[in-house]
PDB file of N, CA and C in Angstrom:
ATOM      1  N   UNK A   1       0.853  -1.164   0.000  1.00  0.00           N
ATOM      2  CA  UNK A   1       0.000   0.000   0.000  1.00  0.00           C
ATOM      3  C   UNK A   1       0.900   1.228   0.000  1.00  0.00           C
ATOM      4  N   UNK A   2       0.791   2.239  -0.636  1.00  0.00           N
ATOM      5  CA  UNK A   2       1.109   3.539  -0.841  1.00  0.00           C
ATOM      6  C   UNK A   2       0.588   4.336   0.213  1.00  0.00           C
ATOM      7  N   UNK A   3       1.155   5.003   0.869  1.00  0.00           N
ATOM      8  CA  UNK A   3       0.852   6.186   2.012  1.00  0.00           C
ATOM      9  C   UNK A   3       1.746   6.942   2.392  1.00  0.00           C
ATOM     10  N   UNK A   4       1.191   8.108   1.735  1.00  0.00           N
ATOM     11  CA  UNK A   4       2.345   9.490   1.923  1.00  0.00           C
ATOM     12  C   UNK A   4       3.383   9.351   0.340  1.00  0.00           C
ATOM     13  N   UNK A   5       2.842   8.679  -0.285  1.00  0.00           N
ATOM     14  CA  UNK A   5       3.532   8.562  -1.430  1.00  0.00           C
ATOM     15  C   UNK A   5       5.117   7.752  -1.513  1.00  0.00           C
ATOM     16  N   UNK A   6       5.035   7.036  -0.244  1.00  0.00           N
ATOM     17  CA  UNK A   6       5.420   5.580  -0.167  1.00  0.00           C
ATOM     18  C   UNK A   6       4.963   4.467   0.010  1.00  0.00           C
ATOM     19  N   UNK A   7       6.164   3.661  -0.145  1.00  0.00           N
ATOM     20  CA  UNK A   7       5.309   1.898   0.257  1.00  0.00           C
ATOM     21  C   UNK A   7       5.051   1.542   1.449  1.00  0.00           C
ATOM     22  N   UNK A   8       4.188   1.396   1.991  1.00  0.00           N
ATOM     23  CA  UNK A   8       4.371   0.631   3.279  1.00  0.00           C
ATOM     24  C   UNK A   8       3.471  -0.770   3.486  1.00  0.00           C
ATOM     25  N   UNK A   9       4.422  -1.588   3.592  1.00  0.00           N
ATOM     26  CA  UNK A   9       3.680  -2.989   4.014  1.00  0.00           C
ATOM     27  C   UNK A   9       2.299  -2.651   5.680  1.00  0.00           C
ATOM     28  N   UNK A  10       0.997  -3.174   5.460  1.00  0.00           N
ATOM     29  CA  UNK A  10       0.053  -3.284   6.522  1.00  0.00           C
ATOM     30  C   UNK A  10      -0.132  -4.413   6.992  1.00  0.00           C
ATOM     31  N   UNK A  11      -0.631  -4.248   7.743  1.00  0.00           N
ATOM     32  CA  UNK A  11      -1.618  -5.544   8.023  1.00  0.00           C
ATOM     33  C   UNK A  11      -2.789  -5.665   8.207  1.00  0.00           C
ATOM     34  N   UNK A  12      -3.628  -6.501   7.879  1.00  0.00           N
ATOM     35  CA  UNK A  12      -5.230  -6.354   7.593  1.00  0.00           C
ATOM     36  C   UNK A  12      -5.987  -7.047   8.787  1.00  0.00           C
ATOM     37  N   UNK A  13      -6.856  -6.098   9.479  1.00  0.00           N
ATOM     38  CA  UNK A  13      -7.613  -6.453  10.629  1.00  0.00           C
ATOM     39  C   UNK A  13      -9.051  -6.245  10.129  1.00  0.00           C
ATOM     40  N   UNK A  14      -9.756  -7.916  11.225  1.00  0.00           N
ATOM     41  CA  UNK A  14     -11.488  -7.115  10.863  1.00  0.00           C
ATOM     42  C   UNK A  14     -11.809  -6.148  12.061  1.00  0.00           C
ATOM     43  N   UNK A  15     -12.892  -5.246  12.243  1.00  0.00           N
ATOM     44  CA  UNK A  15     -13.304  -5.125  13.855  1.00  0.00           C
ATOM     45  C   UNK A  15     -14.076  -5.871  14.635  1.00  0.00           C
ATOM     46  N   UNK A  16     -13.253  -6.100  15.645  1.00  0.00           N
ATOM     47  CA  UNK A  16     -14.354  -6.788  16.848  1.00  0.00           C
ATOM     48  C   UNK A  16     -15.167  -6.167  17.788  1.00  0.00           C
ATOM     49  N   UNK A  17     -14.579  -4.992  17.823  1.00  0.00           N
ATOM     50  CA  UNK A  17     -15.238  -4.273  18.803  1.00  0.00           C
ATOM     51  C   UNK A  17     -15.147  -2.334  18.795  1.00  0.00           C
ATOM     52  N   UNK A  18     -15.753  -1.775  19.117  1.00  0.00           N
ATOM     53  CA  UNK A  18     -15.859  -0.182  18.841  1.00  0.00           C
ATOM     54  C   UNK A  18     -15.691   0.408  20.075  1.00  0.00           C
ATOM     55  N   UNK A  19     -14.892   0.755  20.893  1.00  0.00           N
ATOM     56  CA  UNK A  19     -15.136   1.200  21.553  1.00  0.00           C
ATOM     57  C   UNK A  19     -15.116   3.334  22.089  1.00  0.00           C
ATOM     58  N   UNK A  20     -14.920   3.439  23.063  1.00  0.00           N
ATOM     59  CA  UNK A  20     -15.571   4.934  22.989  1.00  0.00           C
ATOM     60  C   UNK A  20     -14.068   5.857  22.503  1.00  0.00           C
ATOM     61  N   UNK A  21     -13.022   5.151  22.416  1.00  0.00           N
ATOM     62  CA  UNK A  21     -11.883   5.960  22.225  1.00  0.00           C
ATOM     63  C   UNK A  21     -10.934   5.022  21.733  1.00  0.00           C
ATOM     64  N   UNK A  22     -11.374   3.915  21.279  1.00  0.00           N
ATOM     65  CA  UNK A  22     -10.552   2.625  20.795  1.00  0.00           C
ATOM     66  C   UNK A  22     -11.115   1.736  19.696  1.00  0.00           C
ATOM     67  N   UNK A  23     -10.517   1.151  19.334  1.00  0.00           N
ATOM     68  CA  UNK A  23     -11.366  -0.232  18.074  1.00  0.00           C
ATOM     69  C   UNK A  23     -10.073  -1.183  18.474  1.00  0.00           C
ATOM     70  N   UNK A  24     -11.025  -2.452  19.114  1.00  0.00           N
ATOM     71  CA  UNK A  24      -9.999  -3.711  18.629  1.00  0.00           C
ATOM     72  C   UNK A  24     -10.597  -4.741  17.626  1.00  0.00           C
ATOM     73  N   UNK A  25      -9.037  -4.609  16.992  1.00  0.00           N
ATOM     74  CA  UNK A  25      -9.369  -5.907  15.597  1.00  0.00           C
ATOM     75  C   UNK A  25      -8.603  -6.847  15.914  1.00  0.00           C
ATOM     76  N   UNK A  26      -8.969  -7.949  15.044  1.00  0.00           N
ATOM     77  CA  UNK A  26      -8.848  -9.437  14.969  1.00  0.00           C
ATOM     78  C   UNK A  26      -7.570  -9.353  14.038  1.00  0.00           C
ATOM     79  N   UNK A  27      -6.471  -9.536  14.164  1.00  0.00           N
ATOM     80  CA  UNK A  27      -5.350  -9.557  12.977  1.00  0.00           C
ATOM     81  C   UNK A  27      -4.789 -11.223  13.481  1.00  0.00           C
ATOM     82  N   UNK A  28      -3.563 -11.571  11.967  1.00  0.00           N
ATOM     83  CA  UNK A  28      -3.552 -12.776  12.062  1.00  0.00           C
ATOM     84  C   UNK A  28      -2.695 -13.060  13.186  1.00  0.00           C
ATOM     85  N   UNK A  29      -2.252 -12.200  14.504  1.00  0.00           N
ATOM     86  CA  UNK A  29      -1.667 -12.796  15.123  1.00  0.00           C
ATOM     87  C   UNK A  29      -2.120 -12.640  16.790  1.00  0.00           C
ATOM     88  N   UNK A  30      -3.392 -12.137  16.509  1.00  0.00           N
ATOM     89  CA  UNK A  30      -4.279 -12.379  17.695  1.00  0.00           C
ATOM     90  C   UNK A  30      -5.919 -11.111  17.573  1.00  0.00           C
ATOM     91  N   UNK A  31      -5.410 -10.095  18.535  1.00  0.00           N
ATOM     92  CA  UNK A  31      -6.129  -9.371  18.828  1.00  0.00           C
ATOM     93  C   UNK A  31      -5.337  -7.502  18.965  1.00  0.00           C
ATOM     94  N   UNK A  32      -5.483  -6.538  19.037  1.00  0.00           N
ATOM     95  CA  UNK A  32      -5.351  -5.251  18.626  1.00  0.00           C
ATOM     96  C   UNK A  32      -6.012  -4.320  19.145  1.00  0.00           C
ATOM     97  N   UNK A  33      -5.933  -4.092  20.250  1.00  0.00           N
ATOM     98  CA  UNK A  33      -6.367  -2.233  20.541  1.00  0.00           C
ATOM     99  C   UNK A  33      -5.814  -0.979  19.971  1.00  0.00           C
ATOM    100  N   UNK A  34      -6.091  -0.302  19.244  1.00  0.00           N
ATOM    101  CA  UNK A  34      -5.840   0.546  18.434  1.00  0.00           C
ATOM    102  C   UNK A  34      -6.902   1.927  19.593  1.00  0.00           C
ATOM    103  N   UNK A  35      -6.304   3.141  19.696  1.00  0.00           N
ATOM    104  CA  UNK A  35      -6.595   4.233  20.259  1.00  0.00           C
ATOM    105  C   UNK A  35      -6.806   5.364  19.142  1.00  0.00           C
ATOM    106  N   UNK A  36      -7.889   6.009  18.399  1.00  0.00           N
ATOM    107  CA  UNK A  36      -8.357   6.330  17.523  1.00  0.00           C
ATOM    108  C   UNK A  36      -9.297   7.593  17.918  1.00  0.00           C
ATOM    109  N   UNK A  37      -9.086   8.576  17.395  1.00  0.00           N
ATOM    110  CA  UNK A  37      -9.626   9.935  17.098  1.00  0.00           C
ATOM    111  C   UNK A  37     -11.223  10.124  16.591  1.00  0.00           C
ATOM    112  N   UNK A  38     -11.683  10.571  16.660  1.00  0.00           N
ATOM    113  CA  UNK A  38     -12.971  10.686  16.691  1.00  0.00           C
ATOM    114  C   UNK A  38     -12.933  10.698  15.148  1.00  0.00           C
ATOM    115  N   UNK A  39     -12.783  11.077  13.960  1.00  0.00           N
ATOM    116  CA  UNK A  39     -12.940  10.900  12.883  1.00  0.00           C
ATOM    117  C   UNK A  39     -12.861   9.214  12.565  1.00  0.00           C
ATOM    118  N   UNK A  40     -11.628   9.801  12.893  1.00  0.00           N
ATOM    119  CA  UNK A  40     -11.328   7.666  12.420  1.00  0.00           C
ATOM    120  C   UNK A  40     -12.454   7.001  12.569  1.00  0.00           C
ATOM    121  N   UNK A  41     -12.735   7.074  14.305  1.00  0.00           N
ATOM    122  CA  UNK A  41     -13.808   6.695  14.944  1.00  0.00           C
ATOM    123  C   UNK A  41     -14.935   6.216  13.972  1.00  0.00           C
ATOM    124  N   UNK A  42     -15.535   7.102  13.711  1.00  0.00           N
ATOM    125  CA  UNK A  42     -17.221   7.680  12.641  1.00  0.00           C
ATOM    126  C   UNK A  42     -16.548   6.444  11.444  1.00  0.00           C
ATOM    127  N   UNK A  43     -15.433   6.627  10.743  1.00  0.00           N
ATOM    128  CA  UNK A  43     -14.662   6.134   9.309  1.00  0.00           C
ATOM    129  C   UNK A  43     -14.754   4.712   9.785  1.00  0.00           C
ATOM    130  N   UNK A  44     -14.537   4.426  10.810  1.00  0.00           N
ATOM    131  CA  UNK A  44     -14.342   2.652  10.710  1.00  0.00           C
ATOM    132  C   UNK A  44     -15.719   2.374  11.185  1.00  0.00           C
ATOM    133  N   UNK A  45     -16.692   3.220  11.902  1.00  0.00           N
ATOM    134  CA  UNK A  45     -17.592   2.669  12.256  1.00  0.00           C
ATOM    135  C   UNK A  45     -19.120   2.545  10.731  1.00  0.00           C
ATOM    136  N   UNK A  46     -18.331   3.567   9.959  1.00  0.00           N
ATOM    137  CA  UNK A  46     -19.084   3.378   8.487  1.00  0.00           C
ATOM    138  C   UNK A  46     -19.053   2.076   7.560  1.00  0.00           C
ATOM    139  N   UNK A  47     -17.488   2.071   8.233  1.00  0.00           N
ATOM    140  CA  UNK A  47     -17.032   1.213   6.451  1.00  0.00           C
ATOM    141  C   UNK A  47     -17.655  -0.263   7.591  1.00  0.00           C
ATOM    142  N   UNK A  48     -17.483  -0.158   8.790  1.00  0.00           N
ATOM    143  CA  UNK A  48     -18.058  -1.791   9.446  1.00  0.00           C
ATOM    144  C   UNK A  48     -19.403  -1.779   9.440  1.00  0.00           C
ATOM    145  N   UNK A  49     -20.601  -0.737   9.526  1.00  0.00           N
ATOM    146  CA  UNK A  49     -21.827  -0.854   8.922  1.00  0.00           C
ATOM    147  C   UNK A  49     -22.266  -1.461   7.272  1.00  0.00           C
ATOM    148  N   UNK A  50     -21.017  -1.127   6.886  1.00  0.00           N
ATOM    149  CA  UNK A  50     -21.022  -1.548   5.280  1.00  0.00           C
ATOM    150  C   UNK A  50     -20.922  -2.663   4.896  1.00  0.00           C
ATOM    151  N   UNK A  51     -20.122  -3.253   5.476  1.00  0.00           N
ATOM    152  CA  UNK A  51     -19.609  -4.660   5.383  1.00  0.00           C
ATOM    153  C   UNK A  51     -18.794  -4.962   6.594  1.00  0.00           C
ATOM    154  N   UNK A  52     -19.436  -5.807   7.605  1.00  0.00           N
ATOM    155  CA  UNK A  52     -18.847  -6.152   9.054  1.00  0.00           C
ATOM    156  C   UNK A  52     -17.620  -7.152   8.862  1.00  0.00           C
ATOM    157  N   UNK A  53     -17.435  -7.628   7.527  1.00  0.00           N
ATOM    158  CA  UNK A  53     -16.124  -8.144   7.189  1.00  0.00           C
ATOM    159  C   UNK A  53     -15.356  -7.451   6.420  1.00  0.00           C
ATOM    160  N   UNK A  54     -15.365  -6.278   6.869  1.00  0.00           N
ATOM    161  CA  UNK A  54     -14.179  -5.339   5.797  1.00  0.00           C
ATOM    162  C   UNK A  54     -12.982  -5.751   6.856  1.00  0.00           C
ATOM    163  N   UNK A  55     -11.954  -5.185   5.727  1.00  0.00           N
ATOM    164  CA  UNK A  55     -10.603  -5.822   6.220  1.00  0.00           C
ATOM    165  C   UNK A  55     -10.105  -4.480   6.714  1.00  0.00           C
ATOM    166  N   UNK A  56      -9.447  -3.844   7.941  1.00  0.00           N
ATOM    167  CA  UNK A  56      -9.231  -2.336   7.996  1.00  0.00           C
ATOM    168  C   UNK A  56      -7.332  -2.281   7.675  1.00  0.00           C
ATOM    169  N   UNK A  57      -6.783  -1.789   6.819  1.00  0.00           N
ATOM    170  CA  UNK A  57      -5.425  -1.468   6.916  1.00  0.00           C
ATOM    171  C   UNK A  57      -5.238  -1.157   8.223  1.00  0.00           C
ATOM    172  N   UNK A  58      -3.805  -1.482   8.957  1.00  0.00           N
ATOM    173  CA  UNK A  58      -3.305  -1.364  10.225  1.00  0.00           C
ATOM    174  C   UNK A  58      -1.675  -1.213  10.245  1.00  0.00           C
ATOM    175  N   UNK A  59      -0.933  -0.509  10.918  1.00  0.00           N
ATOM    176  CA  UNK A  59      -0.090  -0.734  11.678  1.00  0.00           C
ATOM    177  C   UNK A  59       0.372  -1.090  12.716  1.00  0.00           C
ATOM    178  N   UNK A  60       0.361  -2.530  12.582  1.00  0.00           N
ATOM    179  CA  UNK A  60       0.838  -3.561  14.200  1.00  0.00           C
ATOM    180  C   UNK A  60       1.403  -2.323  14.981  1.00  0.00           C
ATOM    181  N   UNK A  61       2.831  -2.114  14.669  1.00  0.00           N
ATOM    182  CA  UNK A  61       4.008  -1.599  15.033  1.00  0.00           C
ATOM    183  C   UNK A  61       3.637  -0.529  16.340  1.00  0.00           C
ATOM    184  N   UNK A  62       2.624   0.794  14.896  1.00  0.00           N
ATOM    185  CA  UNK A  62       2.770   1.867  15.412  1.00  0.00           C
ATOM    186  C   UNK A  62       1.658   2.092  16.199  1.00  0.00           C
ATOM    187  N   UNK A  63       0.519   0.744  16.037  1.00  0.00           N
ATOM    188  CA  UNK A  63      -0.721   0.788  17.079  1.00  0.00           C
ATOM    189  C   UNK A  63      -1.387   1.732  16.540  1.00  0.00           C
ATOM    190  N   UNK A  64      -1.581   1.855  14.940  1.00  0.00           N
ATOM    191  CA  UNK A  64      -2.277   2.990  14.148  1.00  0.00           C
ATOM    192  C   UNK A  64      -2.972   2.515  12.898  1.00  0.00           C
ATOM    193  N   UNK A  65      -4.024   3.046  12.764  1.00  0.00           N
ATOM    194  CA  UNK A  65      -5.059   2.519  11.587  1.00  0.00           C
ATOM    195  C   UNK A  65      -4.913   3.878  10.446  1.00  0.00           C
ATOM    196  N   UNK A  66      -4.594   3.340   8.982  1.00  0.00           N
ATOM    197  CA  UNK A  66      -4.299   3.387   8.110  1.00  0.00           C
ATOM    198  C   UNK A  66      -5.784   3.421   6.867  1.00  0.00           C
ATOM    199  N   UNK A  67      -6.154   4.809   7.007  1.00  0.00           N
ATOM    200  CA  UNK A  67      -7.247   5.029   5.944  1.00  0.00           C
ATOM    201  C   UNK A  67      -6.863   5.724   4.675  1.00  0.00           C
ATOM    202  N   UNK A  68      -5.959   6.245   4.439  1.00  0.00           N
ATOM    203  CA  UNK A  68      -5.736   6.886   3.606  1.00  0.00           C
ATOM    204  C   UNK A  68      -4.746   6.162   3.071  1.00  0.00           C
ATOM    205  N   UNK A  69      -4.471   6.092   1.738  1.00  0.00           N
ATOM    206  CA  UNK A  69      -3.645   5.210   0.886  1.00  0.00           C
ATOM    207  C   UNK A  69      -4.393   4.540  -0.491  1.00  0.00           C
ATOM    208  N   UNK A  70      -3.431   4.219  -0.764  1.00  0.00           N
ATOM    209  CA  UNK A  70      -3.490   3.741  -2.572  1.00  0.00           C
ATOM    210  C   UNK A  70      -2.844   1.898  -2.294  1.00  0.00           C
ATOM    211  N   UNK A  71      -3.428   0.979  -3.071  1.00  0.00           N
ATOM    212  CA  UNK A  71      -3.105  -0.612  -2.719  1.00  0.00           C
ATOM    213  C   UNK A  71      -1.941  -0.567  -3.679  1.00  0.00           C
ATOM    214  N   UNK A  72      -0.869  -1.179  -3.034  1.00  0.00           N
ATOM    215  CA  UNK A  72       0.408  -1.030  -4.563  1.00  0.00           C
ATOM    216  C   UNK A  72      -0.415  -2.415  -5.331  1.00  0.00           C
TER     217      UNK A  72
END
C-alpha cells in the first residue's frame, strides 16, 4: 500500500469491537487495541456498517489505523 507517497507494508484487521476511544481488531496474530480519534472513529464505524467483514489497513508496530492510501 502507498501512504504518503510511499510503500508501506500493513496488516489487515477485521473489527471486533468499537469502543468509545478505541477499536480492537482481529489480525492474524491475535487481537489489537488501536486508540483512535474521533474521525477515524465515525470512518471505521461506516465502512463496518457496510460490510462487518471489511478488512481495515493497520499498523501492528505503530498501534495505528491506516485510511488513507493507494493498494500497490
Amino acid at each position: 500500500m502507498y501512504v504518503n507517497g510511499a510503500y508501506k507494508m500493513v496488516d489487515l484487521g477485521y473489527v471486533k469491537e468499537i469502543k468509545e476511544a478505541s477499536v480492537v481488531f482481529i489480525v492474524d496474530v491475535g487481537e489489537i487495541e488501536v486508540e483512535v480519534d474521533a474521525v477515524t472513529k465515525d470512518a471505521i464505524e461506516m465502512i463496518n456498517q457496510a460490510d462487518e467483514e471489511a478488512l481495515i489497513p493497520l499498523d501492528i508496530k505503530e498501534k495505528a489505523v491506516i485510511l488513507e492510501g493507494e493498494p500497490a
